[in-house]
PDB file of N, CA and C in Angstrom:
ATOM      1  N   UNK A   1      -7.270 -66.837 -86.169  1.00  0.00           N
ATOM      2  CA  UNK A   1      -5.929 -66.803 -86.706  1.00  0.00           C
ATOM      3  C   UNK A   1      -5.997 -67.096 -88.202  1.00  0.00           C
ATOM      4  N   UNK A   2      -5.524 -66.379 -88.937  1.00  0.00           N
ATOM      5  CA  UNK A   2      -5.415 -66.268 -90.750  1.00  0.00           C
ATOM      6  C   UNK A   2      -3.961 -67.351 -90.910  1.00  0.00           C
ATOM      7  N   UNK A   3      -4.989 -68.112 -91.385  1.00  0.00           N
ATOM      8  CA  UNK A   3      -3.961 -69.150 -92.386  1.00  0.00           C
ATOM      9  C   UNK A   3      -2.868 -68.620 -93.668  1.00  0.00           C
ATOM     10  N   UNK A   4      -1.769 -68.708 -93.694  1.00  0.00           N
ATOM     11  CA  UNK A   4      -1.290 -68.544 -94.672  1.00  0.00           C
ATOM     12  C   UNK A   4      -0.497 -69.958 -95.677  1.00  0.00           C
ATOM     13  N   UNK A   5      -1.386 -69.919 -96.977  1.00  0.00           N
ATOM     14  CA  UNK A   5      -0.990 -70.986 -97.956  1.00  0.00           C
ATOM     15  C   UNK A   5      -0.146 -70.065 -98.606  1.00  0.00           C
ATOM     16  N   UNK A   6       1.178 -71.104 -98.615  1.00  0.00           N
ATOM     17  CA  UNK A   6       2.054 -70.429 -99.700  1.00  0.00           C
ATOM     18  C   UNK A   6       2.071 -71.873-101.021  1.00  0.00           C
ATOM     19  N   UNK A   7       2.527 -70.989-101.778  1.00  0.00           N
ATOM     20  CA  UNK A   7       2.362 -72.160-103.659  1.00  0.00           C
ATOM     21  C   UNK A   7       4.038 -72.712-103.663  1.00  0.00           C
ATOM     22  N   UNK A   8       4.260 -73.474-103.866  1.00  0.00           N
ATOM     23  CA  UNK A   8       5.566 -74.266-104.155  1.00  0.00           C
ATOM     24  C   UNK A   8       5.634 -73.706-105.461  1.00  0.00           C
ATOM     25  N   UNK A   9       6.571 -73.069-105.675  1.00  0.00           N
ATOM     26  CA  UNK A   9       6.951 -72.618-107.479  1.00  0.00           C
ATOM     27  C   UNK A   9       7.725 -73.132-107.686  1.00  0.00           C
ATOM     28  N   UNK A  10       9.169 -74.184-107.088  1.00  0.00           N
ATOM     29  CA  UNK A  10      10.145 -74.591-107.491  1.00  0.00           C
ATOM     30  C   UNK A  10      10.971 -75.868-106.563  1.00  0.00           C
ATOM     31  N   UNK A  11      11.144 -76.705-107.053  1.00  0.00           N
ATOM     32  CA  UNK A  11      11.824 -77.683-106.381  1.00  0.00           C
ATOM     33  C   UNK A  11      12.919 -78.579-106.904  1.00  0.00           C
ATOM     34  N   UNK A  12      13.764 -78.010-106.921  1.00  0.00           N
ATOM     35  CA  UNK A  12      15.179 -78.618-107.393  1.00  0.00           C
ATOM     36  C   UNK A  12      15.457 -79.999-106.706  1.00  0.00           C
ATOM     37  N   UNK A  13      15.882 -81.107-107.322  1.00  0.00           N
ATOM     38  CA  UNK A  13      16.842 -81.964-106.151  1.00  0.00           C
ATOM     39  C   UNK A  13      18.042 -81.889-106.105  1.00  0.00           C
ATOM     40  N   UNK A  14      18.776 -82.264-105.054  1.00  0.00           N
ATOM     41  CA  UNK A  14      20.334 -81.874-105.075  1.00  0.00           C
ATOM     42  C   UNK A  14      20.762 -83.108-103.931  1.00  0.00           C
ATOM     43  N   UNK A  15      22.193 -83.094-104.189  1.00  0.00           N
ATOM     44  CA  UNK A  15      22.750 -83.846-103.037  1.00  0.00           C
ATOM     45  C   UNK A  15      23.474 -82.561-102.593  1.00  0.00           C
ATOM     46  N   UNK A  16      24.234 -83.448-100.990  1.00  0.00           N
ATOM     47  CA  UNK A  16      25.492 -83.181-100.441  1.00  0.00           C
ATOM     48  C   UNK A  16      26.716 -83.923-100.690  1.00  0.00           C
ATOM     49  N   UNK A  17      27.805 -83.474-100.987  1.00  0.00           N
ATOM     50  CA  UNK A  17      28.558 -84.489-100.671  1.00  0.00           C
ATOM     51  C   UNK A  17      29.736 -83.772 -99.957  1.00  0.00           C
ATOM     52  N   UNK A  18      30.750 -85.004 -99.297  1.00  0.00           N
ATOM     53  CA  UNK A  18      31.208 -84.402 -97.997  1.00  0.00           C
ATOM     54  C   UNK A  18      32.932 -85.061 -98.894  1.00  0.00           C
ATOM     55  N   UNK A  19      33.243 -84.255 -99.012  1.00  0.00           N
ATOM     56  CA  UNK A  19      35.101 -84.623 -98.982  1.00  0.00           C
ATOM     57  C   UNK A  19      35.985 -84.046 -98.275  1.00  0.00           C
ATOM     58  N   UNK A  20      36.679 -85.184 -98.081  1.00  0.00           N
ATOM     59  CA  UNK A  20      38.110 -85.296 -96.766  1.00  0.00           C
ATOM     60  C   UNK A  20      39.309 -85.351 -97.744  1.00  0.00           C
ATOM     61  N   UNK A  21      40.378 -84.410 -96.861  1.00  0.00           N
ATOM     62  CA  UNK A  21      41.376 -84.508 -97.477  1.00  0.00           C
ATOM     63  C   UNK A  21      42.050 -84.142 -95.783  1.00  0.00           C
ATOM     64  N   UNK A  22      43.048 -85.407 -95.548  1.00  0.00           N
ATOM     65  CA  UNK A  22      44.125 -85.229 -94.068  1.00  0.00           C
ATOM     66  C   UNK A  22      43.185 -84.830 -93.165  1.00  0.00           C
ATOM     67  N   UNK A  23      41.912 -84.991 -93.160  1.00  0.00           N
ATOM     68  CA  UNK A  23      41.175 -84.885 -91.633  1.00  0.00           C
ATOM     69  C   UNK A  23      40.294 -83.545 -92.206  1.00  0.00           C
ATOM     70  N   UNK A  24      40.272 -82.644 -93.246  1.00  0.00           N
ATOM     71  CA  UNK A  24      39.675 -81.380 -93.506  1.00  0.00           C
ATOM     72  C   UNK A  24      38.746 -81.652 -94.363  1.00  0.00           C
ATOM     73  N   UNK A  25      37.492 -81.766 -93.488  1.00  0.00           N
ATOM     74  CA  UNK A  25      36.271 -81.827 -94.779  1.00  0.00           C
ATOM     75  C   UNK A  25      35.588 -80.679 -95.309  1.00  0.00           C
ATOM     76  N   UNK A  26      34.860 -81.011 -96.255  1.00  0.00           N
ATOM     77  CA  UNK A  26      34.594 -79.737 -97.441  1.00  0.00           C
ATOM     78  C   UNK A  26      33.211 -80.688 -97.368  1.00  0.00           C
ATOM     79  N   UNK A  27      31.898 -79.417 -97.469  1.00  0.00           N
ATOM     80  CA  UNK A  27      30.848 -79.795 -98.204  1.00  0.00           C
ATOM     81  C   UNK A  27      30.802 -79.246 -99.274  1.00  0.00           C
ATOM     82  N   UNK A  28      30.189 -79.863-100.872  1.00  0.00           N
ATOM     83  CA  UNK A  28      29.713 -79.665-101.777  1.00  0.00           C
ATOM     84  C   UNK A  28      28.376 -79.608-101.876  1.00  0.00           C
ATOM     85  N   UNK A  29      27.532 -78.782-102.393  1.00  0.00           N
ATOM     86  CA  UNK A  29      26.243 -78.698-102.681  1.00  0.00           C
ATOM     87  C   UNK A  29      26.251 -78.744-103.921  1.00  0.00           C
ATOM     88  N   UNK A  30      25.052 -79.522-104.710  1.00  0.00           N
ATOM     89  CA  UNK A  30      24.920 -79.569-106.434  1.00  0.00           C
ATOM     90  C   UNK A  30      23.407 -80.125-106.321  1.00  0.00           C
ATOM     91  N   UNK A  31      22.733 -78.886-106.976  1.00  0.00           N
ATOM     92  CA  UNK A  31      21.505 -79.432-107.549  1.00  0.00           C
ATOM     93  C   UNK A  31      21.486 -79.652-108.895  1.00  0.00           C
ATOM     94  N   UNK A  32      20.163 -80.194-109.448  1.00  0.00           N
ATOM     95  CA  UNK A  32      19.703 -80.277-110.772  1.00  0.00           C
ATOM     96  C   UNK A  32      20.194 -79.393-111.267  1.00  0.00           C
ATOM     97  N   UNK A  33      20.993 -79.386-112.593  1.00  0.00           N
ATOM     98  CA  UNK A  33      20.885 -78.298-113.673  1.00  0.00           C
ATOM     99  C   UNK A  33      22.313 -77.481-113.277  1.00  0.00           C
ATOM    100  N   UNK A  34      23.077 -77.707-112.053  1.00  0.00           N
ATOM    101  CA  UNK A  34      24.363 -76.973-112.072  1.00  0.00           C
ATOM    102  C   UNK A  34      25.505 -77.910-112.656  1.00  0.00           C
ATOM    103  N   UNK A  35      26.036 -76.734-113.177  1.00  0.00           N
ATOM    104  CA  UNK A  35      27.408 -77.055-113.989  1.00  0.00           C
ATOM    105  C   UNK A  35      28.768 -77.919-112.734  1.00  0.00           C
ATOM    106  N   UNK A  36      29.188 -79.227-113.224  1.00  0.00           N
ATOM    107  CA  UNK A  36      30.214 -79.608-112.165  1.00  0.00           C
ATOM    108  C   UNK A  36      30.840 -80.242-113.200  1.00  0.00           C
ATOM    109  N   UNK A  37      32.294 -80.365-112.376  1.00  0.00           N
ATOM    110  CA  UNK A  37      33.250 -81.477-113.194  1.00  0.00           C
ATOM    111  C   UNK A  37      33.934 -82.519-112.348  1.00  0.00           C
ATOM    112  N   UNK A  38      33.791 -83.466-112.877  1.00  0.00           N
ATOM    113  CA  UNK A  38      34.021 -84.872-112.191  1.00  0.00           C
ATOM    114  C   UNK A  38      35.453 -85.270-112.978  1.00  0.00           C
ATOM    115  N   UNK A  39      36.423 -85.260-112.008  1.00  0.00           N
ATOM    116  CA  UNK A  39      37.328 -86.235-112.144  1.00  0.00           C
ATOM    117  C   UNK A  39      37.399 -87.677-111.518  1.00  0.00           C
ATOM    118  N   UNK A  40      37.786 -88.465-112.678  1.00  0.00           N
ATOM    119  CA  UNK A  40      37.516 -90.060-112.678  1.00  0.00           C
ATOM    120  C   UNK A  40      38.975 -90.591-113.011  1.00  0.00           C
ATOM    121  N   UNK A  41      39.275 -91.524-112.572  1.00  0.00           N
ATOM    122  CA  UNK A  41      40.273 -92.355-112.710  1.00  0.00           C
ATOM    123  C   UNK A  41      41.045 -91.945-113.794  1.00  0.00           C
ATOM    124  N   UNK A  42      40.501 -91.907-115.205  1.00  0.00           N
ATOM    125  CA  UNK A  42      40.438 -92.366-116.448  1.00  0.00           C
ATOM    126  C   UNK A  42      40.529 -90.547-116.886  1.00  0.00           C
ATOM    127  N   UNK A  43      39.649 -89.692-116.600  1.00  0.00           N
ATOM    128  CA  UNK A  43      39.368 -88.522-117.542  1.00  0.00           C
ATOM    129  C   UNK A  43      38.689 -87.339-116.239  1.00  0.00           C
ATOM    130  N   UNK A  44      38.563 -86.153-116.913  1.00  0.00           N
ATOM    131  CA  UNK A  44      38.272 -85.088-116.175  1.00  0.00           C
ATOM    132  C   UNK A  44      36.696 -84.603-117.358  1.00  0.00           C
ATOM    133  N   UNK A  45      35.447 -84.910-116.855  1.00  0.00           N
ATOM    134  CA  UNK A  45      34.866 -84.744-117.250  1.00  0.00           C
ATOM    135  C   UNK A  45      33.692 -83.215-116.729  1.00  0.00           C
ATOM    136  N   UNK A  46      33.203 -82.280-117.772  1.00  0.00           N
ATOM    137  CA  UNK A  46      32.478 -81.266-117.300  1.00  0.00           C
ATOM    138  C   UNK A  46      30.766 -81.615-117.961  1.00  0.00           C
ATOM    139  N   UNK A  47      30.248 -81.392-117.430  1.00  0.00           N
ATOM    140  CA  UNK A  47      28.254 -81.074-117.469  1.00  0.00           C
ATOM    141  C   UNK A  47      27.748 -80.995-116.831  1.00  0.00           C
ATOM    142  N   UNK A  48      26.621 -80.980-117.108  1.00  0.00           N
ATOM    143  CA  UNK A  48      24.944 -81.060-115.975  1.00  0.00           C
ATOM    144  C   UNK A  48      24.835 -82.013-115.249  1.00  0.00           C
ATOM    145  N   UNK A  49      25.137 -81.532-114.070  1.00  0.00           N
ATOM    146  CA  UNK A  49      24.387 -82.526-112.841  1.00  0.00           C
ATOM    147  C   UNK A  49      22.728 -82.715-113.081  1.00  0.00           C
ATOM    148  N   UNK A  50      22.514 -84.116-113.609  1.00  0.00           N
ATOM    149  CA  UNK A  50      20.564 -84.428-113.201  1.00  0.00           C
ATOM    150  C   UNK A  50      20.493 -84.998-112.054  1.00  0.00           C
ATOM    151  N   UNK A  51      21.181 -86.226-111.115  1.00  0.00           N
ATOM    152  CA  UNK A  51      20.715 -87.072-110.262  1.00  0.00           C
ATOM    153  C   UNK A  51      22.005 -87.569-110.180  1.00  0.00           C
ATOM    154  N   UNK A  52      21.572 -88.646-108.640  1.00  0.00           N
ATOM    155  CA  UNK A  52      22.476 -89.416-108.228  1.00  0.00           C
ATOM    156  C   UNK A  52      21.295 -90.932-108.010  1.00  0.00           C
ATOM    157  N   UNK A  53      21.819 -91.926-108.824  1.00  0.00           N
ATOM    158  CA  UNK A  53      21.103 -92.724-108.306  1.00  0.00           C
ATOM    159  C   UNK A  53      21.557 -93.804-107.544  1.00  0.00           C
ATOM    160  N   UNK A  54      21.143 -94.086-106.422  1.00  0.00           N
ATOM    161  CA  UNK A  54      21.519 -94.738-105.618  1.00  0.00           C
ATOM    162  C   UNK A  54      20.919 -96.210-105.817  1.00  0.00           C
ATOM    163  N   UNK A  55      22.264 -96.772-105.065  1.00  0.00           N
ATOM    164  CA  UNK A  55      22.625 -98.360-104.655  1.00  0.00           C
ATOM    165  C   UNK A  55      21.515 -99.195-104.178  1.00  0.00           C
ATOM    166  N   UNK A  56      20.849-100.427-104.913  1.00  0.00           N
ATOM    167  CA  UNK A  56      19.917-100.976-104.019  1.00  0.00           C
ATOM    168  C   UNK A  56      20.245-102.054-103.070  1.00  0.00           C
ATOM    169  N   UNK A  57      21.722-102.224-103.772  1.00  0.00           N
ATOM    170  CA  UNK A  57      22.202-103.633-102.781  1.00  0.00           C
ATOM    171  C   UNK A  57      23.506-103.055-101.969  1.00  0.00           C
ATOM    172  N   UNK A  58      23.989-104.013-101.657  1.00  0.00           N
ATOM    173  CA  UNK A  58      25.594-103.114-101.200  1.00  0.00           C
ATOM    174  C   UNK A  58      27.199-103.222-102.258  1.00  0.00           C
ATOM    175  N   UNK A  59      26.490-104.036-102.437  1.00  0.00           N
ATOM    176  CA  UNK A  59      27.643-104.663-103.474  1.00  0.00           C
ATOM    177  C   UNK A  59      27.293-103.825-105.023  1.00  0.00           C
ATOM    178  N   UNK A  60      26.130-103.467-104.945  1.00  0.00           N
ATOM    179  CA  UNK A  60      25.920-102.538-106.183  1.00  0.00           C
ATOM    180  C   UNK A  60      27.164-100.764-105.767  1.00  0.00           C
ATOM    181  N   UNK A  61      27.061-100.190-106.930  1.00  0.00           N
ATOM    182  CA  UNK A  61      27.749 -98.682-106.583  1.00  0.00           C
ATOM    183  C   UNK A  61      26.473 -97.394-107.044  1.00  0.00           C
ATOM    184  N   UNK A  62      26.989 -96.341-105.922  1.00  0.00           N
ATOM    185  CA  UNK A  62      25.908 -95.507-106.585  1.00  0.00           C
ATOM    186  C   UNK A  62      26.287 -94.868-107.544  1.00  0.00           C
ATOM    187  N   UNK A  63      25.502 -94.105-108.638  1.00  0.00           N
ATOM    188  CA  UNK A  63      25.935 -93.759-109.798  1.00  0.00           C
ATOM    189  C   UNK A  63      25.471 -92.361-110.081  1.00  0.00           C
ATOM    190  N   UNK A  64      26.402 -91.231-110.354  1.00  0.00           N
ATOM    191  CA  UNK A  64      26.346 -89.965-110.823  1.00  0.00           C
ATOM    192  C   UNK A  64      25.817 -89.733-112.625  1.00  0.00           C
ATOM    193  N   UNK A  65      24.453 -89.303-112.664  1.00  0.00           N
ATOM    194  CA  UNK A  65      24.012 -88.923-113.945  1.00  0.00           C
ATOM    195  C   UNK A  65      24.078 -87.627-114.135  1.00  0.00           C
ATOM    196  N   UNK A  66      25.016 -87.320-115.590  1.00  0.00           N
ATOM    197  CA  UNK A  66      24.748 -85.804-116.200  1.00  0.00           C
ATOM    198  C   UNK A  66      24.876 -85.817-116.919  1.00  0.00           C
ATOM    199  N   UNK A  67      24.701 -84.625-117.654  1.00  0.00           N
ATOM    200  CA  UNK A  67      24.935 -84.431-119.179  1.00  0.00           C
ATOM    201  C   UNK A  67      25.850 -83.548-119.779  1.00  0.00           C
ATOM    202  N   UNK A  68      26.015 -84.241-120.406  1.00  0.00           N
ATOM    203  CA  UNK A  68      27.734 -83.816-121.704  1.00  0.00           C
ATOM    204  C   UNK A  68      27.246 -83.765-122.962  1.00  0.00           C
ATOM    205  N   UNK A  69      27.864 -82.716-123.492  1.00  0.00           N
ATOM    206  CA  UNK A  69      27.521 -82.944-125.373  1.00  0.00           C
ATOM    207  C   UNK A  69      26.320 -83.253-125.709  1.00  0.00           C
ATOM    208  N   UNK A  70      24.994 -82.914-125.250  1.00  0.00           N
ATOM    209  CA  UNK A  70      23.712 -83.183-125.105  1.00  0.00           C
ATOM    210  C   UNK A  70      23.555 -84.352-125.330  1.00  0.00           C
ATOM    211  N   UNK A  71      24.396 -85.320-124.070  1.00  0.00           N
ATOM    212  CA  UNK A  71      24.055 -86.754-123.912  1.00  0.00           C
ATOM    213  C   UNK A  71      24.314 -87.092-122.906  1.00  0.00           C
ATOM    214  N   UNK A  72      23.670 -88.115-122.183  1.00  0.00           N
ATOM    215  CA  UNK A  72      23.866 -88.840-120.962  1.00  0.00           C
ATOM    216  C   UNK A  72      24.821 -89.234-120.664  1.00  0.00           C
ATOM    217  N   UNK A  73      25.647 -89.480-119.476  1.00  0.00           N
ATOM    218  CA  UNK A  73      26.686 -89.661-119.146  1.00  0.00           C
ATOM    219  C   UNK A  73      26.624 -90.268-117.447  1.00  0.00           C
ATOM    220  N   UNK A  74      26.951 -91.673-117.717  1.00  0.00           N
ATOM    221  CA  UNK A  74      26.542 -91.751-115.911  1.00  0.00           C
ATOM    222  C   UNK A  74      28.608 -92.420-115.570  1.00  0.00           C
ATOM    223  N   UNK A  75      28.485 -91.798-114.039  1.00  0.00           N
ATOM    224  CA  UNK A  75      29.451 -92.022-113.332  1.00  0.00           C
ATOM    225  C   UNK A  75      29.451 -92.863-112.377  1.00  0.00           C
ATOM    226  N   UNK A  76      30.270 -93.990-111.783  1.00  0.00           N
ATOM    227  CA  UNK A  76      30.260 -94.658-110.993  1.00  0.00           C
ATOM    228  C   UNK A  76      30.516 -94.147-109.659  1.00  0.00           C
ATOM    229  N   UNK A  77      30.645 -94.006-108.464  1.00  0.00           N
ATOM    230  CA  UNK A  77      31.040 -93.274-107.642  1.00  0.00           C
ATOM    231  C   UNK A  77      32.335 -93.931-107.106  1.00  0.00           C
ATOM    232  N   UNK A  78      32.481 -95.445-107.547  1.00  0.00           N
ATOM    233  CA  UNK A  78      33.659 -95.833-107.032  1.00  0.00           C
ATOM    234  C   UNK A  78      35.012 -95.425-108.039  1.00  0.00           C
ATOM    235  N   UNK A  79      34.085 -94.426-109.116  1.00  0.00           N
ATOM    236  CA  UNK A  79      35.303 -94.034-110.319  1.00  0.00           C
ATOM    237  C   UNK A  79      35.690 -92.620-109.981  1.00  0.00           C
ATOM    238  N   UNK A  80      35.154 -91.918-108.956  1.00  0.00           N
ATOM    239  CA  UNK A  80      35.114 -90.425-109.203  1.00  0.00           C
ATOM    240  C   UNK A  80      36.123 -90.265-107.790  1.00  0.00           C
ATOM    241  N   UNK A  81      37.517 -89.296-108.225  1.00  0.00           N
ATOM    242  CA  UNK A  81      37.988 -89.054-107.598  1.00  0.00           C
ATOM    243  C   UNK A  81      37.764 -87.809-106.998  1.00  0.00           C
ATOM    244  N   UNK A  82      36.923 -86.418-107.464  1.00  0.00           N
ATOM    245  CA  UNK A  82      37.332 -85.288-107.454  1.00  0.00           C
ATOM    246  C   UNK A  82      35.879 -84.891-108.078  1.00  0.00           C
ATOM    247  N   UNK A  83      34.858 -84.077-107.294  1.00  0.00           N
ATOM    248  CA  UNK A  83      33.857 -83.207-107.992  1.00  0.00           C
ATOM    249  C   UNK A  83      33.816 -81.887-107.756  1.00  0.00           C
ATOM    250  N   UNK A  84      33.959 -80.899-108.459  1.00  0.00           N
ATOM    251  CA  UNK A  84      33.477 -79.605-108.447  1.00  0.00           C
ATOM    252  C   UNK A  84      32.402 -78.991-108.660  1.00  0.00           C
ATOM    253  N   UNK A  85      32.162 -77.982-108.329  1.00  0.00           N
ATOM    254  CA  UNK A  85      30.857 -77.145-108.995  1.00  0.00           C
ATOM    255  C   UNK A  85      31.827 -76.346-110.012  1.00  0.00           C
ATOM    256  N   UNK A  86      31.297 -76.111-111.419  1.00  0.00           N
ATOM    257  CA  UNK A  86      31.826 -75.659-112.361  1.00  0.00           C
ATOM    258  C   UNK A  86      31.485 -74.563-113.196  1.00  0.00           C
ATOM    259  N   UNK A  87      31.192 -73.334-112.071  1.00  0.00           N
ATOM    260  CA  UNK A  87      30.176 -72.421-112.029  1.00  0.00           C
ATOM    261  C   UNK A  87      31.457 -71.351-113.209  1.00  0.00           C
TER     262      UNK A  87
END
């Protein structure tokens, strides 16, 4: 039997995230490098999704990193009301 090796050329990371609205959930998909906009309490913000970094304690929050205006920009998750893909 012939082995077949295939080469990894690409590996994005991405989350899921799952929003409810009256019982109707929606998945979102967002990897590295796609365009989304996060509405927050405060402002309606658009950039690059890089990561989500997650909570090590419980009492900590996890936090949404992207980029705006070719600068970092991290989000709290207990601030974000509303994410899109902003294709």
């Amino acid at each position: 039997m012939e082995e077949c090796i295939m080469e990894i050329t690409s590996l994005l990371p991405g989350v899921k995230i799952v929003k409810e609205d009256g019982g109707v959930k929606e998945d979102v998909f967002i990897s590295q490098g796609d365009k989304v906009k996060v509405t927050t309490v405060d402002e309606t913000v658009t950039g690059t999704f890089m990561l989500v970094e997650f909570a090590r304690y419980s009492e900590e929050d996890d936090i949404l990193h992207m980029v705006r205006d070719e600068e970092g920009f991290a989000v709290p998750f207990d601030q974000i009301i509303d994410i899109v893909r902003a294709d």
